[in-house]
C-alpha atoms as a PDB file:
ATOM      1  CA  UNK A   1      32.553  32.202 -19.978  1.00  0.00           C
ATOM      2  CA  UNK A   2      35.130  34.080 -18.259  1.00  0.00           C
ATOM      3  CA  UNK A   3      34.719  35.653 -15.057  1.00  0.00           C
ATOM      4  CA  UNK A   4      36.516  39.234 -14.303  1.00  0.00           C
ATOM      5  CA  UNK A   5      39.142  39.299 -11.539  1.00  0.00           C
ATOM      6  CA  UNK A   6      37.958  39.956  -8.035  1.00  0.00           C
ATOM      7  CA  UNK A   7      40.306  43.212  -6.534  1.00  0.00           C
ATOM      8  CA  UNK A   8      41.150  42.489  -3.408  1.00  0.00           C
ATOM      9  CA  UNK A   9      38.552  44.493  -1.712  1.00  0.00           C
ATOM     10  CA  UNK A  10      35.519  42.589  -3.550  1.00  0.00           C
ATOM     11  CA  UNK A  11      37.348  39.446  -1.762  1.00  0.00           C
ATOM     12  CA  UNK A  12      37.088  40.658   1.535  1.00  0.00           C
ATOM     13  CA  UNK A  13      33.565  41.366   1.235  1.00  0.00           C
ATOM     14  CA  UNK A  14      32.725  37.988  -0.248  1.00  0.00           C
ATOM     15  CA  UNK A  15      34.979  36.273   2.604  1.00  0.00           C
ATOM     16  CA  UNK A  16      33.144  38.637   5.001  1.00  0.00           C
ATOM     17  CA  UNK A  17      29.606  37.636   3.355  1.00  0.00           C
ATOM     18  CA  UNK A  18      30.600  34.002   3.976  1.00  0.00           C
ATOM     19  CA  UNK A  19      31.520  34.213   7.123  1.00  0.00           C
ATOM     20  CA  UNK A  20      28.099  36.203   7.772  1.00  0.00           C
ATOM     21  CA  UNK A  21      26.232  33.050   6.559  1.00  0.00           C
ATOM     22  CA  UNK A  22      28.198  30.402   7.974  1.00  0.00           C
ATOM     23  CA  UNK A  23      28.214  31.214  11.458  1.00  0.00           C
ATOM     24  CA  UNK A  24      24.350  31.558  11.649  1.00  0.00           C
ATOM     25  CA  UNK A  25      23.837  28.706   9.907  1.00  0.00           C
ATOM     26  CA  UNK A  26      25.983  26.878  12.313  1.00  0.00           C
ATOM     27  CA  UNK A  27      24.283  27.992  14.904  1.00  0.00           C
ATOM     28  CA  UNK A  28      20.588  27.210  13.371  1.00  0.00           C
ATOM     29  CA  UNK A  29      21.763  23.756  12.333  1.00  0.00           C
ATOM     30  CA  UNK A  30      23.074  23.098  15.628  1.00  0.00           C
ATOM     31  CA  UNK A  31      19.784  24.008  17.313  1.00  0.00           C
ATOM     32  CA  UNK A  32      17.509  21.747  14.895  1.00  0.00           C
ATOM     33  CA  UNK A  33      19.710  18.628  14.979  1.00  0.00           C
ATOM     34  CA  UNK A  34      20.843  18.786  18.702  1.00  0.00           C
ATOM     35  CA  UNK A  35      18.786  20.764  20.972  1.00  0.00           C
ATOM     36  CA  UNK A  36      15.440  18.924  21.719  1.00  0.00           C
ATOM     37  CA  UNK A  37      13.774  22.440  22.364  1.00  0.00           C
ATOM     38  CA  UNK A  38      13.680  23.210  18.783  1.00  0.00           C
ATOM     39  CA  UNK A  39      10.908  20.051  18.809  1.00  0.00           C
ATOM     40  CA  UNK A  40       8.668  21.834  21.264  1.00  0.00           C
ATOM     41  CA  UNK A  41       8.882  24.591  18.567  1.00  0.00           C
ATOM     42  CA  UNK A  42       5.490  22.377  16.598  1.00  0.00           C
ATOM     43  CA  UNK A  43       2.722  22.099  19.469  1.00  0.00           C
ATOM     44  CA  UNK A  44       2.570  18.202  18.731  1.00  0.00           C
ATOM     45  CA  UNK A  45       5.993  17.563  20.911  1.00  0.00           C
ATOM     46  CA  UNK A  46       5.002  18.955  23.902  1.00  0.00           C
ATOM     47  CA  UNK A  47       4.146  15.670  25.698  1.00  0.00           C
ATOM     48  CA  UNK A  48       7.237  13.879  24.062  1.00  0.00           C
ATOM     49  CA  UNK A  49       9.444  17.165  25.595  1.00  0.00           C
ATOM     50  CA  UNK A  50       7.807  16.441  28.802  1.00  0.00           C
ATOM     51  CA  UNK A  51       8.144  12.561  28.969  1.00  0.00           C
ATOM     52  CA  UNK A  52      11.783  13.239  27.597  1.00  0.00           C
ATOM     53  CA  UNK A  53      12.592  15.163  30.200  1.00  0.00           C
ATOM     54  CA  UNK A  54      11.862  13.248  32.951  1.00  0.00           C
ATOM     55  CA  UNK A  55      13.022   9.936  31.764  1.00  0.00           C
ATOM     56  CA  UNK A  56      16.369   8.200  31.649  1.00  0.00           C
ATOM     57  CA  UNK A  57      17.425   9.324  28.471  1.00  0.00           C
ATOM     58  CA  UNK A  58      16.932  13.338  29.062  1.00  0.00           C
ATOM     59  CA  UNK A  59      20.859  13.259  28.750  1.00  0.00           C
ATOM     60  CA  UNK A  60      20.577  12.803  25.144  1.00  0.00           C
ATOM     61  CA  UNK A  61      19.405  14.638  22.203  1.00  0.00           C
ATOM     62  CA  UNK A  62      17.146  13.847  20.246  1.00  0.00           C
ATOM     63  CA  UNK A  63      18.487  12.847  17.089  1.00  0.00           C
ATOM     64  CA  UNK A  64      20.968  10.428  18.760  1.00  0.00           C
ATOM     65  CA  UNK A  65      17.892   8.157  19.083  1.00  0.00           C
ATOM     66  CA  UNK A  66      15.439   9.452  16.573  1.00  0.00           C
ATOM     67  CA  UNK A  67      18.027   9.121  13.273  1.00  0.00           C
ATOM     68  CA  UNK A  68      16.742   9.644   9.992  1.00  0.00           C
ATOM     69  CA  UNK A  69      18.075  11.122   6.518  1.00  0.00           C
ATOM     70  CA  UNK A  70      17.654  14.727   5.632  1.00  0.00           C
ATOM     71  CA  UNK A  71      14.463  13.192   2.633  1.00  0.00           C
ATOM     72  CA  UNK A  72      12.704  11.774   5.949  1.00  0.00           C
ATOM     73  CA  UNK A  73      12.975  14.791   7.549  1.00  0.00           C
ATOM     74  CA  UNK A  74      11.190  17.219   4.988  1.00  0.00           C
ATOM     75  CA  UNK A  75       8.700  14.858   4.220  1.00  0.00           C
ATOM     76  CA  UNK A  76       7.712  14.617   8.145  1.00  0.00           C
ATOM     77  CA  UNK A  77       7.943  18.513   7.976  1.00  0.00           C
ATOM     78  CA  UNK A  78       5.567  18.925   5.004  1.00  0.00           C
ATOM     79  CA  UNK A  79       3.634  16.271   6.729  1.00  0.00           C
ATOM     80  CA  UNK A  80       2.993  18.010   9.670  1.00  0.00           C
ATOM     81  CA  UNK A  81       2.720  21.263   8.034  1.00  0.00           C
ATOM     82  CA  UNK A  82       0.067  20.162   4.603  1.00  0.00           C
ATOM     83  CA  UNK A  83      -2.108  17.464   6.889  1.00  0.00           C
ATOM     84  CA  UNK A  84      -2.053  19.298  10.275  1.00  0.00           C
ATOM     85  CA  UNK A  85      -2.066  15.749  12.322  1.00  0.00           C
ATOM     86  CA  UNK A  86      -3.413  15.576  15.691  1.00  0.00           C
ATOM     87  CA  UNK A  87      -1.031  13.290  17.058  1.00  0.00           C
ATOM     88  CA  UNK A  88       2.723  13.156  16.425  1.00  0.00           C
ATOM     89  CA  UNK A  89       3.695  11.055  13.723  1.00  0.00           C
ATOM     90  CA  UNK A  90       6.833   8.696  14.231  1.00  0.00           C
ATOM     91  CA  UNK A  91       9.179   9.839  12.064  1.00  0.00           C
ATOM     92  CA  UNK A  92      11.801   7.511  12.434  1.00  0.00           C
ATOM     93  CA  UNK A  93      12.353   3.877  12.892  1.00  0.00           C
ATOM     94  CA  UNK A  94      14.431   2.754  15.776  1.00  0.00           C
ATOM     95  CA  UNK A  95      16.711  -0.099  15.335  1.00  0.00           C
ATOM     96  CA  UNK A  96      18.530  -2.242  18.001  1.00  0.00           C
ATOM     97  CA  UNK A  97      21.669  -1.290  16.673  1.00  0.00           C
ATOM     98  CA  UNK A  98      20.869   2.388  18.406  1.00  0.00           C
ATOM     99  CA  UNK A  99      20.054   0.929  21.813  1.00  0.00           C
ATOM    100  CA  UNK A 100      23.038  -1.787  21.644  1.00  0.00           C
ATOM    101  CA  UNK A 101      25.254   1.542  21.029  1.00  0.00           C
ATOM    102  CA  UNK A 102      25.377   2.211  24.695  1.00  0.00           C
ATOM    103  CA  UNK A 103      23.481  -0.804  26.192  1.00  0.00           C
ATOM    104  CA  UNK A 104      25.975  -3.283  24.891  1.00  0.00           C
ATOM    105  CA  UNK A 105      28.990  -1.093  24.673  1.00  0.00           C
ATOM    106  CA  UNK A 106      30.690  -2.291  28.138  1.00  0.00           C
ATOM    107  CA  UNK A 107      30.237   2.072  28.809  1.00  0.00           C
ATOM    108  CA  UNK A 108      29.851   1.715  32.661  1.00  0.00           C
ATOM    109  CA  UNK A 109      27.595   5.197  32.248  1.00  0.00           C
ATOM    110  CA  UNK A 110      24.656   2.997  30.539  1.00  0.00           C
ATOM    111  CA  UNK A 111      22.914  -0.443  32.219  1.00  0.00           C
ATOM    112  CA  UNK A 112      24.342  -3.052  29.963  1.00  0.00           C
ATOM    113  CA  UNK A 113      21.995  -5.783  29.195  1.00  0.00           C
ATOM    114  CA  UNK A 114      23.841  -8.434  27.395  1.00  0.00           C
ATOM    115  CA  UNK A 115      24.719 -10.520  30.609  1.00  0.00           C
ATOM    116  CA  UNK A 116      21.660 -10.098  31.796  1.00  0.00           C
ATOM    117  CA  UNK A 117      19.098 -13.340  32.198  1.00  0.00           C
ATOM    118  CA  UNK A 118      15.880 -11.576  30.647  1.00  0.00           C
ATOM    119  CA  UNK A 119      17.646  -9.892  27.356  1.00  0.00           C
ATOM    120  CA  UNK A 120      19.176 -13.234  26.725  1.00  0.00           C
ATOM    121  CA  UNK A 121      16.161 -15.124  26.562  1.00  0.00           C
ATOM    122  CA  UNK A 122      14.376 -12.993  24.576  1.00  0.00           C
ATOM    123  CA  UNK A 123      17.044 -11.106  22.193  1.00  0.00           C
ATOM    124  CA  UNK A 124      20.593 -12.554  22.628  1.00  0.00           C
ATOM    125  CA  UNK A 125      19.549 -16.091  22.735  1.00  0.00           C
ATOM    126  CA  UNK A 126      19.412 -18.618  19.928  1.00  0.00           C
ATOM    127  CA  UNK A 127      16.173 -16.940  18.727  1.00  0.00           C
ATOM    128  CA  UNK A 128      14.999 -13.120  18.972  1.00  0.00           C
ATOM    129  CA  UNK A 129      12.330 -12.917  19.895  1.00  0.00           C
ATOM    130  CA  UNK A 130      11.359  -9.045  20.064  1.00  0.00           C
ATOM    131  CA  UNK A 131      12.979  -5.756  19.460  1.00  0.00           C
ATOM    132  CA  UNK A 132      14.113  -3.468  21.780  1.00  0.00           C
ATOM    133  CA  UNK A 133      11.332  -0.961  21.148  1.00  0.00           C
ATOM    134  CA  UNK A 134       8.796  -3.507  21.698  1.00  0.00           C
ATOM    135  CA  UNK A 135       9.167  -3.886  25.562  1.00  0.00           C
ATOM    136  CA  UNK A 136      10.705  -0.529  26.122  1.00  0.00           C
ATOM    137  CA  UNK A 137       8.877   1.889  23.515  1.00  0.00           C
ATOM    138  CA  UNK A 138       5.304   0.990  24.836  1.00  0.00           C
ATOM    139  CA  UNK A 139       4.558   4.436  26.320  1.00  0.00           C
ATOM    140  CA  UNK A 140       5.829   7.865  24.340  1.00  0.00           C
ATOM    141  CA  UNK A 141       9.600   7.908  25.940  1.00  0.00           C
ATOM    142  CA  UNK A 142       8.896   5.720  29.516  1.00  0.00           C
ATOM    143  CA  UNK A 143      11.152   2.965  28.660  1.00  0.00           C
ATOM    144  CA  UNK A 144      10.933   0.907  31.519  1.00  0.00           C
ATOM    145  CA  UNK A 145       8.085  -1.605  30.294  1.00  0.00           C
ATOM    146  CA  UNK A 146       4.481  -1.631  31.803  1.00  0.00           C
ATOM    147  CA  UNK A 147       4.033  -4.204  34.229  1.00  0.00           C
ATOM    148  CA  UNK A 148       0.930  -5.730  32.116  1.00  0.00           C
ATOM    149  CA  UNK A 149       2.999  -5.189  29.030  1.00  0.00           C
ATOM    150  CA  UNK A 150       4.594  -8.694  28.940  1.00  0.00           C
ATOM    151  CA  UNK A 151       1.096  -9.923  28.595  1.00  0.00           C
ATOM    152  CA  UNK A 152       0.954  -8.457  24.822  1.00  0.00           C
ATOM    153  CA  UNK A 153       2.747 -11.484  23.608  1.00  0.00           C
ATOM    154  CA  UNK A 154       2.381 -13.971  26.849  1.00  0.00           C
ATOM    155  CA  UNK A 155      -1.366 -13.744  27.190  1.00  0.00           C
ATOM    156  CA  UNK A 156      -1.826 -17.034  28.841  1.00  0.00           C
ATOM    157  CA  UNK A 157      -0.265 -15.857  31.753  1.00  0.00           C
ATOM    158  CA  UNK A 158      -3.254 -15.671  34.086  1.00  0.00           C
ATOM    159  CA  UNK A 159      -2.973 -15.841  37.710  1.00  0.00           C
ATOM    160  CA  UNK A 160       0.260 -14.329  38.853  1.00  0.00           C
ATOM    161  CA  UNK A 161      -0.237 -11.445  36.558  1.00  0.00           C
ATOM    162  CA  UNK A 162      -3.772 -10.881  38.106  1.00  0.00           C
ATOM    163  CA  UNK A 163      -4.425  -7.968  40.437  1.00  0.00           C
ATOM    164  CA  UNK A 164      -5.890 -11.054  43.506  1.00  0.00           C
ATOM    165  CA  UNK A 165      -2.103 -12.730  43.551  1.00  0.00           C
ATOM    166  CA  UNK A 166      -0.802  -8.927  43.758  1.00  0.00           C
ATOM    167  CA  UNK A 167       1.879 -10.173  41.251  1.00  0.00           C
ATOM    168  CA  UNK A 168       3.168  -9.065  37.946  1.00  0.00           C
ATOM    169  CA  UNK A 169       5.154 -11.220  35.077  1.00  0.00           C
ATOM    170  CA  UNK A 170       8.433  -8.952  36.747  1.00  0.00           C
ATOM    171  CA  UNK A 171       7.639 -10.059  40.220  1.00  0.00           C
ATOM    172  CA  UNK A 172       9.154 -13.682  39.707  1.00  0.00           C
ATOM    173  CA  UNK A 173      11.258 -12.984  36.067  1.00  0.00           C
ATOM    174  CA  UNK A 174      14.069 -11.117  36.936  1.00  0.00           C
ATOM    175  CA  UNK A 175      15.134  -9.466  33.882  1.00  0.00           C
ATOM    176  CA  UNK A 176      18.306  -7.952  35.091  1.00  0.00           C
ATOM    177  CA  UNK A 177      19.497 -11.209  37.002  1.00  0.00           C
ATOM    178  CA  UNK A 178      23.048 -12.634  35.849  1.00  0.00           C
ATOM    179  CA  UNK A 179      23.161 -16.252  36.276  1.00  0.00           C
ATOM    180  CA  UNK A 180      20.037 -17.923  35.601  1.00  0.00           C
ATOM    181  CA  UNK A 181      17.596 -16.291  37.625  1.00  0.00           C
ATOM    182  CA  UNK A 182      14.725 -15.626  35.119  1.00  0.00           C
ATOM    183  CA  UNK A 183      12.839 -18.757  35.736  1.00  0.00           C
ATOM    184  CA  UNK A 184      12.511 -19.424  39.120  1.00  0.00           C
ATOM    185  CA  UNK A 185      13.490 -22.752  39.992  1.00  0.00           C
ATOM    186  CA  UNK A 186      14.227 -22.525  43.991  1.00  0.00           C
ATOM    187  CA  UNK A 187      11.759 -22.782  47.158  1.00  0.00           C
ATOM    188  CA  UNK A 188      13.146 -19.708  48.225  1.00  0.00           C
ATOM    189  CA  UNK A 189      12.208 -17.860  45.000  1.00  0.00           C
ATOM    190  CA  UNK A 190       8.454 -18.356  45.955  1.00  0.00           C
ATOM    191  CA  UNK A 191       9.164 -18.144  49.620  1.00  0.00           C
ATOM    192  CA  UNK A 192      10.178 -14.379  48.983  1.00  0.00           C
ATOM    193  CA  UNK A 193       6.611 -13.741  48.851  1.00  0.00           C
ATOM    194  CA  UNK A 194       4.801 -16.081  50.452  1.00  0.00           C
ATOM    195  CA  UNK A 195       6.801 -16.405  53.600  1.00  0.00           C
ATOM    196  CA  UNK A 196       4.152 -14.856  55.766  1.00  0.00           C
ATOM    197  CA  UNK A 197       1.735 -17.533  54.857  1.00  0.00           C
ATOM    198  CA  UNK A 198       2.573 -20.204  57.876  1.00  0.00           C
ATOM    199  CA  UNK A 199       1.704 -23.519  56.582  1.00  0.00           C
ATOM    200  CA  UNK A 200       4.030 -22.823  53.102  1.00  0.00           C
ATOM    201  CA  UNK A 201       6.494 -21.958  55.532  1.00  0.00           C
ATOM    202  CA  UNK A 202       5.880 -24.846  57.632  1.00  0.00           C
ATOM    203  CA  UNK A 203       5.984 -26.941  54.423  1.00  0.00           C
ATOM    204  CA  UNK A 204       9.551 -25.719  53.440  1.00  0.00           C
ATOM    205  CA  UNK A 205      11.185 -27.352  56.833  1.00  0.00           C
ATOM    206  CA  UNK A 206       8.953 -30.351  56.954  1.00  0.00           C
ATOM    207  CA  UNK A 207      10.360 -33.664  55.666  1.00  0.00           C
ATOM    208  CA  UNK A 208       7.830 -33.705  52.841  1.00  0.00           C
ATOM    209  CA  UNK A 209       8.713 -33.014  49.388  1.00  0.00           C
ATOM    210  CA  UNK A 210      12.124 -31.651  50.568  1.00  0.00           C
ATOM    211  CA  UNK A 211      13.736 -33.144  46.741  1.00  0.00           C
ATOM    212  CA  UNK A 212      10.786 -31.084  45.430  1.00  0.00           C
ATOM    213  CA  UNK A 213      10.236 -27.325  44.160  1.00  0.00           C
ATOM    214  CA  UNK A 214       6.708 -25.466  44.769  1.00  0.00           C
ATOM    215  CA  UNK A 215       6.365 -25.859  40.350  1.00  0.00           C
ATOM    216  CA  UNK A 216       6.600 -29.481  40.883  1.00  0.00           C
ATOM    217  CA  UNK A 217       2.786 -29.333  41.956  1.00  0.00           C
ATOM    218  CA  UNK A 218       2.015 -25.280  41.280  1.00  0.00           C
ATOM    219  CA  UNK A 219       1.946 -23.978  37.458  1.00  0.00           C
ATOM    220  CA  UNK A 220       1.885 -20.044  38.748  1.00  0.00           C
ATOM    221  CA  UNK A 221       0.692 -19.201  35.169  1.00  0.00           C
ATOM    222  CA  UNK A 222      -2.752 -21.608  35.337  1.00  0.00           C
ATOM    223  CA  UNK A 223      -5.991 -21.093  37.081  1.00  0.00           C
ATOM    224  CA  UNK A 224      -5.524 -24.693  39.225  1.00  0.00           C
ATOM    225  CA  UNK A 225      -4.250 -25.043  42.610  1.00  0.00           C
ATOM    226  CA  UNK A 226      -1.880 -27.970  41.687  1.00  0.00           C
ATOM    227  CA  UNK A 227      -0.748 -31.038  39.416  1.00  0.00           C
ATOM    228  CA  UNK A 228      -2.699 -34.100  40.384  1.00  0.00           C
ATOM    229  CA  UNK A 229      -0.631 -35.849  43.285  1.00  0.00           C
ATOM    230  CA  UNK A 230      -0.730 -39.475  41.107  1.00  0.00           C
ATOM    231  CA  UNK A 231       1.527 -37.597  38.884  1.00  0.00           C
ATOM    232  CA  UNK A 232       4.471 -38.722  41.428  1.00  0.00           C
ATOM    233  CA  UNK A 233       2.885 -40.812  43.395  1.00  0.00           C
ATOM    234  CA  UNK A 234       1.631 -44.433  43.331  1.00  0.00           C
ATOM    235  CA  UNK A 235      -2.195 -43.632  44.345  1.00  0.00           C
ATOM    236  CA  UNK A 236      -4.071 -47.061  43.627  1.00  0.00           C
ATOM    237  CA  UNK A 237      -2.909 -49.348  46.642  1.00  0.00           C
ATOM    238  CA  UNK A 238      -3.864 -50.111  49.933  1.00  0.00           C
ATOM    239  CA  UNK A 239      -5.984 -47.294  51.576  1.00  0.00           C
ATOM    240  CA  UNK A 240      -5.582 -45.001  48.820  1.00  0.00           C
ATOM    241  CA  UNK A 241      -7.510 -47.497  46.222  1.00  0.00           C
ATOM    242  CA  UNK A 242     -10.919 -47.024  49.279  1.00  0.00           C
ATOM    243  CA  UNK A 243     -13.422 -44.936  47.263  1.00  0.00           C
ATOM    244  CA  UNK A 244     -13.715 -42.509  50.366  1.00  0.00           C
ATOM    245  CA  UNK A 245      -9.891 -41.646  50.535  1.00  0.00           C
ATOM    246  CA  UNK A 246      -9.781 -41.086  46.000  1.00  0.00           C
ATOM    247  CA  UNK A 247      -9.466 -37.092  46.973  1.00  0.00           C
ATOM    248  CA  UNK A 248      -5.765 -36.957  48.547  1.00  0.00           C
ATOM    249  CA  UNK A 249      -6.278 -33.386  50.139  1.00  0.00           C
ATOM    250  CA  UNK A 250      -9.161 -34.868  51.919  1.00  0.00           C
ATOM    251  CA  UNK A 251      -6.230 -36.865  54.076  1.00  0.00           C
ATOM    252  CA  UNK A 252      -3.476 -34.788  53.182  1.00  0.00           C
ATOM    253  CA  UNK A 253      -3.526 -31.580  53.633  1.00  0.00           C
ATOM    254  CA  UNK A 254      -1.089 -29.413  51.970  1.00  0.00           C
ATOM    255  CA  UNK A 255       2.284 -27.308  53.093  1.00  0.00           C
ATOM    256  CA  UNK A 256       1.461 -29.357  56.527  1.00  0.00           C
ATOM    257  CA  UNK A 257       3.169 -32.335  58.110  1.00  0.00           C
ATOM    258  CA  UNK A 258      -0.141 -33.128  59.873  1.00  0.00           C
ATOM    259  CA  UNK A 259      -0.061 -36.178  62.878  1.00  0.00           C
ATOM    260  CA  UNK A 260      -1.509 -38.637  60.746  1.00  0.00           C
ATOM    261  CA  UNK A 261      -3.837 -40.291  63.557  1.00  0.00           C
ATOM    262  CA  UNK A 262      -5.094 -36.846  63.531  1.00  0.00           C
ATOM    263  CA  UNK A 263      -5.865 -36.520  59.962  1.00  0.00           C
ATOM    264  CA  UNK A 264      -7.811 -40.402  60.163  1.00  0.00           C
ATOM    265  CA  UNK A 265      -9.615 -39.295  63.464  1.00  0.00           C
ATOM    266  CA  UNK A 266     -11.040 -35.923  61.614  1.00  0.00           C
ATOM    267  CA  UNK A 267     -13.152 -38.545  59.723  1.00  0.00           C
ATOM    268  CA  UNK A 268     -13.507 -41.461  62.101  1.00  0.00           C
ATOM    269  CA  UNK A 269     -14.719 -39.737  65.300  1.00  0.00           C
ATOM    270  CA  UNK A 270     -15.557 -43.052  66.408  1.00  0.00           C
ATOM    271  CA  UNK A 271     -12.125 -44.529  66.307  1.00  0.00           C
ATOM    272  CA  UNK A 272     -10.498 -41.584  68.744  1.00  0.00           C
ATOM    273  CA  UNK A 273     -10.284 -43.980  71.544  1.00  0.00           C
ATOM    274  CA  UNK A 274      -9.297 -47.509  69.354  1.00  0.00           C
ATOM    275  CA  UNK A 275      -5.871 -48.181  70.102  1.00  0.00           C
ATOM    276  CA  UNK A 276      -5.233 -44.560  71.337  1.00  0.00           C
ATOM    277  CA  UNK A 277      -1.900 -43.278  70.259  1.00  0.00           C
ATOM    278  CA  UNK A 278      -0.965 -45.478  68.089  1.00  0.00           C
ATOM    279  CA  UNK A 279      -1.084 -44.637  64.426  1.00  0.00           C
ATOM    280  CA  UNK A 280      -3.636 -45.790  62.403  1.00  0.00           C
ATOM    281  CA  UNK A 281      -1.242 -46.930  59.761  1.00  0.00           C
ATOM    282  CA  UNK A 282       0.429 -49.153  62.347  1.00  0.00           C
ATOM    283  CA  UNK A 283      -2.299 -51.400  61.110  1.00  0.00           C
ATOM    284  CA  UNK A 284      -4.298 -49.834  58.742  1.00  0.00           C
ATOM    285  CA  UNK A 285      -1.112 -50.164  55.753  1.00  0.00           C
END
């Protein structure tokens, strides 16, 4: 088929149609891929506008997150238009790849994460073990996690996450530290908090257990007080193998360097004037 020469006046007005068509279209493209307004245009994304907004993130579009191909797109819009959900429906996935874009990019603009002691133990280590939008995708657009949320996969974690030790998982796991400071290790890591308690302070500048740590006897994420003292200590000699002095607290008390004639006198009232001030273990070995 052969199609009759255009005069030069028809191809002005087809050049002048195009240009009619393009420029609009430009514009309406634009709007629907970059300009998160045209999502509070269903009623559905008026709490993810809203969250948006006010979050971290309200610098970007979007589609810069939310990327899917143009299929996924008209299947979410016949979606929402055929079934009339309630709720908004996901439409994309979000892979790491997205968040390492900026978050691992060395971009000075976003808080990179790949030094840091929390992401490396749980997704640049030698095992992943979650996805980005596990920890930080737990609320619609509030990316900083919950403080109960690392209790979705850590559910053992009992006492320091409780509301009575006025701790969360966060409080002690540093996940933005650089240098191993996601487990505590130190005294002074549970001194931060428990400073204004006297006899734990007393108990950091008394000679006793000064080669130890406050986890060599407290487990933070159990319901006891402490590991059994026998665990480091020889426990089955001498006064400690008397049936009455089996309990060591009952004698020792702890986070205090207590005068030990003291401690025996709290028991044996009778003895406060035997050999007065010598120790008791002077003798008593």
């Amino acid at each position: 088929m052969k199609f009759p020469e255009m005069t030069r006046d028809n191809q002005l007005l087809l050049l002048l149609a195009l240009i009619v068509i393009a420029i609009p279209s430009l514009f309406i493209y634009d709007y629907t891929q970059h300009n998160p307004k045209f999502c509070t245009t269903c009623h559905l994304m008026t709490d993810a506008y809203e969250t948006w907004e006010g979050s971290a993130m309200h610098d970007l579009s979007c589609h810069e997150c939310h990327v899917a191909d143009m299929a996924t797109n008209i299947n979410h819009v016949v979606d929402v238009l055929t079934k009339d959900p309630q709720t908004v429906v996901k439409p994309a996935e979000i892979d790491n790849e997205l968040c390492e874009e900026c978050h691992v990019s060395e971009d000075p603009q976003w808080l990179q994460v790949v030094n840091t002691d929390g992401h490396k133990v749980h997704f640049f280590g030698d095992v992943n073990h979650a996805d980005c939008i596990d920890c930080h995708g737990m609320e619609l657009h509030v990316f900083r996690p919950p403080e109960e949320g690392c209790l979705e996969c850590h559910d053992d974690s009992k006492v320091h996450a409780s509301e009575a030790m006025g701790a969360t998982c966060v409080t002690c796991h540093d996940f933005l530290a650089e240098g191993n400071g996601f487990i505590p290790e130190e005294r002074d890591d549970c001194v931060m908090c428990h400073q204004g308690n006297a006899e734990i302070t007393m108990a950091i500048t008394t000679e006793a257990h000064l080669e130890s740590t406050c986890t060599s006897c407290h487990n933070p994420h159990e319901e006891e007080v402490a590991e059994e003292c026998a665990t480091c200590h020889e426990v089955d000699e001498g006064l400690h193998a008397v049936a009455l002095h089996t309990d060591c607290t009952s004698c020792h008390v702890p986070h205090v360097e207590a005068d030990i004639r003291e401690t025996c006198e709290s028991c044996h009232i009778e003895q406060k004037k035997h050999f007065a001030p010598a120790d008791c273990t002077s003798c008593h070995n």
